[in-house]
Structure formats: C-alpha cells, structure tokens
C-alpha atoms as a PDB file:
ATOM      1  CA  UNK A   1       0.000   0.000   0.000  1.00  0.00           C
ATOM      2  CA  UNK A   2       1.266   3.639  -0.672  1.00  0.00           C
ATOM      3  CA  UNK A   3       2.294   6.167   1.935  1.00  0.00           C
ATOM      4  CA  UNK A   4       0.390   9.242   0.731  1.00  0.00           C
ATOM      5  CA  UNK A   5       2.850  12.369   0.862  1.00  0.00           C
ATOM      6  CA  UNK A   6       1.623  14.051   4.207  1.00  0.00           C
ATOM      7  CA  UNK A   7       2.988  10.868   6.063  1.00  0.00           C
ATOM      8  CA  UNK A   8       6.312  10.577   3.914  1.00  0.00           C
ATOM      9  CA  UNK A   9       7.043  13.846   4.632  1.00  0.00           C
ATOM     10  CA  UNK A  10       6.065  13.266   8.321  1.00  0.00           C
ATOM     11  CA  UNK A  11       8.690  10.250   8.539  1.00  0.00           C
ATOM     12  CA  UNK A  12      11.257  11.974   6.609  1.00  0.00           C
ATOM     13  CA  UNK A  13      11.076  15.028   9.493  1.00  0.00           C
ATOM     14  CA  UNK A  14      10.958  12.096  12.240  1.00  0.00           C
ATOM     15  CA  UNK A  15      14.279  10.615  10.575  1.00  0.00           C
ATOM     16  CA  UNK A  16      16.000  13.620  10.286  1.00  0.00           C
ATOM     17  CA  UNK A  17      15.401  14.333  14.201  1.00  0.00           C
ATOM     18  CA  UNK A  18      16.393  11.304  15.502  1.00  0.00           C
ATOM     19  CA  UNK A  19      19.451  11.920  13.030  1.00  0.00           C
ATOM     20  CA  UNK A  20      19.984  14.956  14.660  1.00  0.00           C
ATOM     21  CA  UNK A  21      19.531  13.357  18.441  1.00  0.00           C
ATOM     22  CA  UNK A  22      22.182  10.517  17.655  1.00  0.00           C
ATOM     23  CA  UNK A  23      24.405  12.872  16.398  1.00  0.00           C
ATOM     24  CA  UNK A  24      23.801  12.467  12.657  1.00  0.00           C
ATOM     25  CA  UNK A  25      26.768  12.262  10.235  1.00  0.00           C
ATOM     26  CA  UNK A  26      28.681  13.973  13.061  1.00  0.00           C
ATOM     27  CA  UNK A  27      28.053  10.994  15.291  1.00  0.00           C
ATOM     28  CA  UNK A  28      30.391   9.054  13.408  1.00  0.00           C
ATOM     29  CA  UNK A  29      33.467  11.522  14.245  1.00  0.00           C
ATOM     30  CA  UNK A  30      35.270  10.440  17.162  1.00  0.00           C
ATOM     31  CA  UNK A  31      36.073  13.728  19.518  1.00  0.00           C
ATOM     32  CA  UNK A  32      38.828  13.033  21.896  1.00  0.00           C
ATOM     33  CA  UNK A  33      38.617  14.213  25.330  1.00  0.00           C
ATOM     34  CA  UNK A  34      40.664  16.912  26.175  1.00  0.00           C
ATOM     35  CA  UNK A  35      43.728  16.556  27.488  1.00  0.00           C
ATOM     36  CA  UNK A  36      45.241  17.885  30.930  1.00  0.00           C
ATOM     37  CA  UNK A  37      47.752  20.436  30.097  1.00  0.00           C
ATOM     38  CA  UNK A  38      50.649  19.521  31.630  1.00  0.00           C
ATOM     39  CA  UNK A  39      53.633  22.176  32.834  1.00  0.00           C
ATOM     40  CA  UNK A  40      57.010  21.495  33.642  1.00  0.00           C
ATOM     41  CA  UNK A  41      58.215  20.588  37.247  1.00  0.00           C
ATOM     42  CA  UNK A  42      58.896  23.675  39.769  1.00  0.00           C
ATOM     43  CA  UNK A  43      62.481  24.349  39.695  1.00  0.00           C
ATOM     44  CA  UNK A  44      63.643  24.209  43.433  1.00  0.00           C
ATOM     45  CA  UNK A  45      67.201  24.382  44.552  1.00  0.00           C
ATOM     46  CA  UNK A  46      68.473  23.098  47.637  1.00  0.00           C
ATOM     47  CA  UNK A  47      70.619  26.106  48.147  1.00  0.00           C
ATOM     48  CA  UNK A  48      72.610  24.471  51.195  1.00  0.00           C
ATOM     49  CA  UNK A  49      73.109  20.855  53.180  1.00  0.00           C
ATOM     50  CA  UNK A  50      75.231  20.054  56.573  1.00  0.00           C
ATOM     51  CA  UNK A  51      74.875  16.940  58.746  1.00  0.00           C
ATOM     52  CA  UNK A  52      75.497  16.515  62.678  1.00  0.00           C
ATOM     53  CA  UNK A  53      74.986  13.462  64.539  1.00  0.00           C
ATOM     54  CA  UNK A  54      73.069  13.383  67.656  1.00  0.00           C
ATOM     55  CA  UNK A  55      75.045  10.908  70.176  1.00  0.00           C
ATOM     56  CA  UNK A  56      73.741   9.115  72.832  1.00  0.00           C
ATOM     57  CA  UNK A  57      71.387   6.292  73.755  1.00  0.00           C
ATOM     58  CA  UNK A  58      69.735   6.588  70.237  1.00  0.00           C
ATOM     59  CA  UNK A  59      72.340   7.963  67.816  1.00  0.00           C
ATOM     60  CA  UNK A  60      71.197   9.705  64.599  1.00  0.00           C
ATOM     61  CA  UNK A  61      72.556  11.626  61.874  1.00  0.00           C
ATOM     62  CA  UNK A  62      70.656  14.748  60.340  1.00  0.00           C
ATOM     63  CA  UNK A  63      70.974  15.540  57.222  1.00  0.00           C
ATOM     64  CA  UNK A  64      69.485  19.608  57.257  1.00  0.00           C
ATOM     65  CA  UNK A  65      69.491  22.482  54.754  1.00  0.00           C
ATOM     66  CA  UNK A  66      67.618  24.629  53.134  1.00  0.00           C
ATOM     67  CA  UNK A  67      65.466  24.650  49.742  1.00  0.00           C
ATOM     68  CA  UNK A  68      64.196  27.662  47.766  1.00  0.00           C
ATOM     69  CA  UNK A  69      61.889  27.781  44.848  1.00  0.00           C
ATOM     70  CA  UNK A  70      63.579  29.409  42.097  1.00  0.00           C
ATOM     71  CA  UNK A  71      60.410  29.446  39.997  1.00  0.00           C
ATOM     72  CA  UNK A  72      59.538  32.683  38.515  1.00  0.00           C
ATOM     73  CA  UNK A  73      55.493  31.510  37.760  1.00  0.00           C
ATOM     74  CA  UNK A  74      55.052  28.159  39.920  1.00  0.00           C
ATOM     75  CA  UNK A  75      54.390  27.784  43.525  1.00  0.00           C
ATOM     76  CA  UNK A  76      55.181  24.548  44.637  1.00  0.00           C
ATOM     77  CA  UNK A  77      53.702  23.250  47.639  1.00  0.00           C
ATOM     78  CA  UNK A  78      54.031  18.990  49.445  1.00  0.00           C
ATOM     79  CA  UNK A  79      57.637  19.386  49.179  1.00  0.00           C
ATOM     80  CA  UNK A  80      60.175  16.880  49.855  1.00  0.00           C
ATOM     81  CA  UNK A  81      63.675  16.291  50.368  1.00  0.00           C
ATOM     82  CA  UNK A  82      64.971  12.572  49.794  1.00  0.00           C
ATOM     83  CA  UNK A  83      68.339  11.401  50.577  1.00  0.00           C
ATOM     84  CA  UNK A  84      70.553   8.647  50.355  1.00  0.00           C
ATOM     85  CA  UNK A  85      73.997   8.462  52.553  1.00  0.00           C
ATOM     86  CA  UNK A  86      76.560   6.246  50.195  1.00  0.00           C
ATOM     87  CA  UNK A  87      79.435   4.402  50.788  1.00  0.00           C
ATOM     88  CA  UNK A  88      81.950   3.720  48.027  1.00  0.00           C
ATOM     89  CA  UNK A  89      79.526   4.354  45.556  1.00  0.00           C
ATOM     90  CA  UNK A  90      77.095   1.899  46.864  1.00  0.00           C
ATOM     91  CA  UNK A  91      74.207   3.338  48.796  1.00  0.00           C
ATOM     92  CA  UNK A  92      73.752   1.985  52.280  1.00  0.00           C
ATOM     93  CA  UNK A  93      70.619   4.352  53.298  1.00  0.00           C
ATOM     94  CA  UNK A  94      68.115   6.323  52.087  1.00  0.00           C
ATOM     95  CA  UNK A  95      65.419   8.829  53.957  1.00  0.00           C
ATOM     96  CA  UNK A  96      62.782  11.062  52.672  1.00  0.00           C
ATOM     97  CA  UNK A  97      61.322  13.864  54.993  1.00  0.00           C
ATOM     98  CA  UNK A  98      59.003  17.213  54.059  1.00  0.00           C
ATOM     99  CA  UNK A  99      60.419  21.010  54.450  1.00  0.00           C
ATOM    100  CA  UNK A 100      58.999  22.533  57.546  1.00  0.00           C
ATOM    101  CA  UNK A 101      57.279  24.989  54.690  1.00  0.00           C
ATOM    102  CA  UNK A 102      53.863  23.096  52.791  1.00  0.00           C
ATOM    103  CA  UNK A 103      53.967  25.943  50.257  1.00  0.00           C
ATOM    104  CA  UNK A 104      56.494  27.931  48.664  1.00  0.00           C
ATOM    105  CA  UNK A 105      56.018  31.155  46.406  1.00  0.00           C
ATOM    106  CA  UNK A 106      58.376  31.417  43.673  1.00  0.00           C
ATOM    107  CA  UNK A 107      62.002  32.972  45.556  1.00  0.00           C
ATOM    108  CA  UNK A 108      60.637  31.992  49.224  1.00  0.00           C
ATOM    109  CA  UNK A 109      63.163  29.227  50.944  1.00  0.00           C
ATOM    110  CA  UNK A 110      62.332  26.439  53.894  1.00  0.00           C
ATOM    111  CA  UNK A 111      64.284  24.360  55.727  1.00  0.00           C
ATOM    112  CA  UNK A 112      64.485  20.773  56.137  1.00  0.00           C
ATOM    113  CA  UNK A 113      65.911  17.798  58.393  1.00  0.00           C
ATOM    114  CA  UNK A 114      66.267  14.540  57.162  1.00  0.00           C
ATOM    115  CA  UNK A 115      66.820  12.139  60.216  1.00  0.00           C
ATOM    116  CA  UNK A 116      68.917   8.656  59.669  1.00  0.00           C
ATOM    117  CA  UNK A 117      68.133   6.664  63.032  1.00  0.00           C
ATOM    118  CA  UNK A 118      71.109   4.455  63.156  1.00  0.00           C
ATOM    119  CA  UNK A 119      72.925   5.908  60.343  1.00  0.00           C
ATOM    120  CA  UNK A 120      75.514   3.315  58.770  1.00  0.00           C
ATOM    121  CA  UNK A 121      78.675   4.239  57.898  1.00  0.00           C
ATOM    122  CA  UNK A 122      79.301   6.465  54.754  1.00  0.00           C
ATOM    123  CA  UNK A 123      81.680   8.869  52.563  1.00  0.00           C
ATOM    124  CA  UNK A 124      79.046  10.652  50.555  1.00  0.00           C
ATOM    125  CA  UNK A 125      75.585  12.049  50.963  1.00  0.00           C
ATOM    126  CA  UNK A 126      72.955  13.307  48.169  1.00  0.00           C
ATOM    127  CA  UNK A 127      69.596  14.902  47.925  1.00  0.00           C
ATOM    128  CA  UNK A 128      67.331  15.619  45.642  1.00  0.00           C
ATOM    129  CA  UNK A 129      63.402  17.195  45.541  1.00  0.00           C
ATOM    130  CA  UNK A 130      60.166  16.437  44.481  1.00  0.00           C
ATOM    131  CA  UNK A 131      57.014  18.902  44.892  1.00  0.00           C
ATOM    132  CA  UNK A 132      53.473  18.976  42.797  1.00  0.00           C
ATOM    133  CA  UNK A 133      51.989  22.673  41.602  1.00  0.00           C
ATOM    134  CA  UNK A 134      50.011  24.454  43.422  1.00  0.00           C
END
C-alpha cells in the first residue's frame, strides 16, 4: 500500500530528528577528550646541606638544609627532600622527609631535616626534591 505524501514527509522530518539526536553524520566523528595540560616541574634548589649526629642512647645523623623555589610563575607546595647516605659508591641508606614549609612562592626558601636513626657508615651524601603545583 502507498504512503500518501503528508505521512512521507512526516517520517522523513521524524528521521532527520532522531538523526539529529544521535548525532547524525557527526556521530560518526570520534572527539577526543581533552587533554590535561601539563607544565614542567617547579624548579627548586636546595641552596645548602650540613649533617650533625646526635650521640647518645639513640644515635642519629641529620641531614638539614635549606630549599628555595627558584620558579619565577610556579608555587610549589608537598615538598620533599629525599636522601641517600653512600658508601663507596654503593648506597647503604636512604630517607625522605618534608620542608617545615607546605607551600612555597616562587624565591621563598624552607628548611628541612632529614633524620637517619642508626645511620651506617658512609663517605658521601645526596639529595634531591620532588614537589606537585600548586
């Protein structure tokens, strides 16, 4: 039986909205999701390091100094200070503690103690930093 020309034109309208709804010809495209932009690491300097041992019934060594953010945008903030005490090249130890500071403007220093309890023996020491953006 024929579709008179009020209905095809009806169906034709109802095809081309549910085209529309699922996205028509455009549904077919594949949009990625956008991506996080990502910015390079805050530059922080640990601008000095000293050790002294604390003698006595429970001997330790810290390992204290002093890190600055030498950023000129970022402010870095959940700072840390990891270091490892080596011994002929091999490392013996290894300690990670946070600056006393959480955040630190761009040119704004903190200091920090890193405490070996029972600190082996050792020539060498080194630290490095980590932080996230704030």
């Amino acid at each position: 039986m024929p579709i008179p020309p009020a209905l095809r034109f009806s169906r034709r309208k109802a095809l081309a909205a549910a085209a529309a709804i699922a996205g028509g010809p455009l549904g077919l495209i594949l949009v990625a999701p956008p991506v996080a932009a990502t910015s390079a690491p805050v530059v922080l300097t640990i601008v000095s390091a000293s050790t002294w041992n604390e003698l006595g019934l429970n001997p330790a060594l810290h390992l204290v100094g002093e890190v600055r953010n030498d950023d000129g945008v970022q402010t870095a903030q959940d700072i840390t200070v990891d270091c490892q005490l080596t011994l002929g090249g091999v490392q013996k130890a290894e300690e990670t503690a946070s600056t006393d500071a959480e955040v630190l403007k761009p040119g704004e220093a903190s200091p920090f103690d890193v405490l070996f309890l029972s600190p082996p023996a050792y020539d060498h020491y080194t630290c490095s930093t980590k932080s996230s953006e704030a």
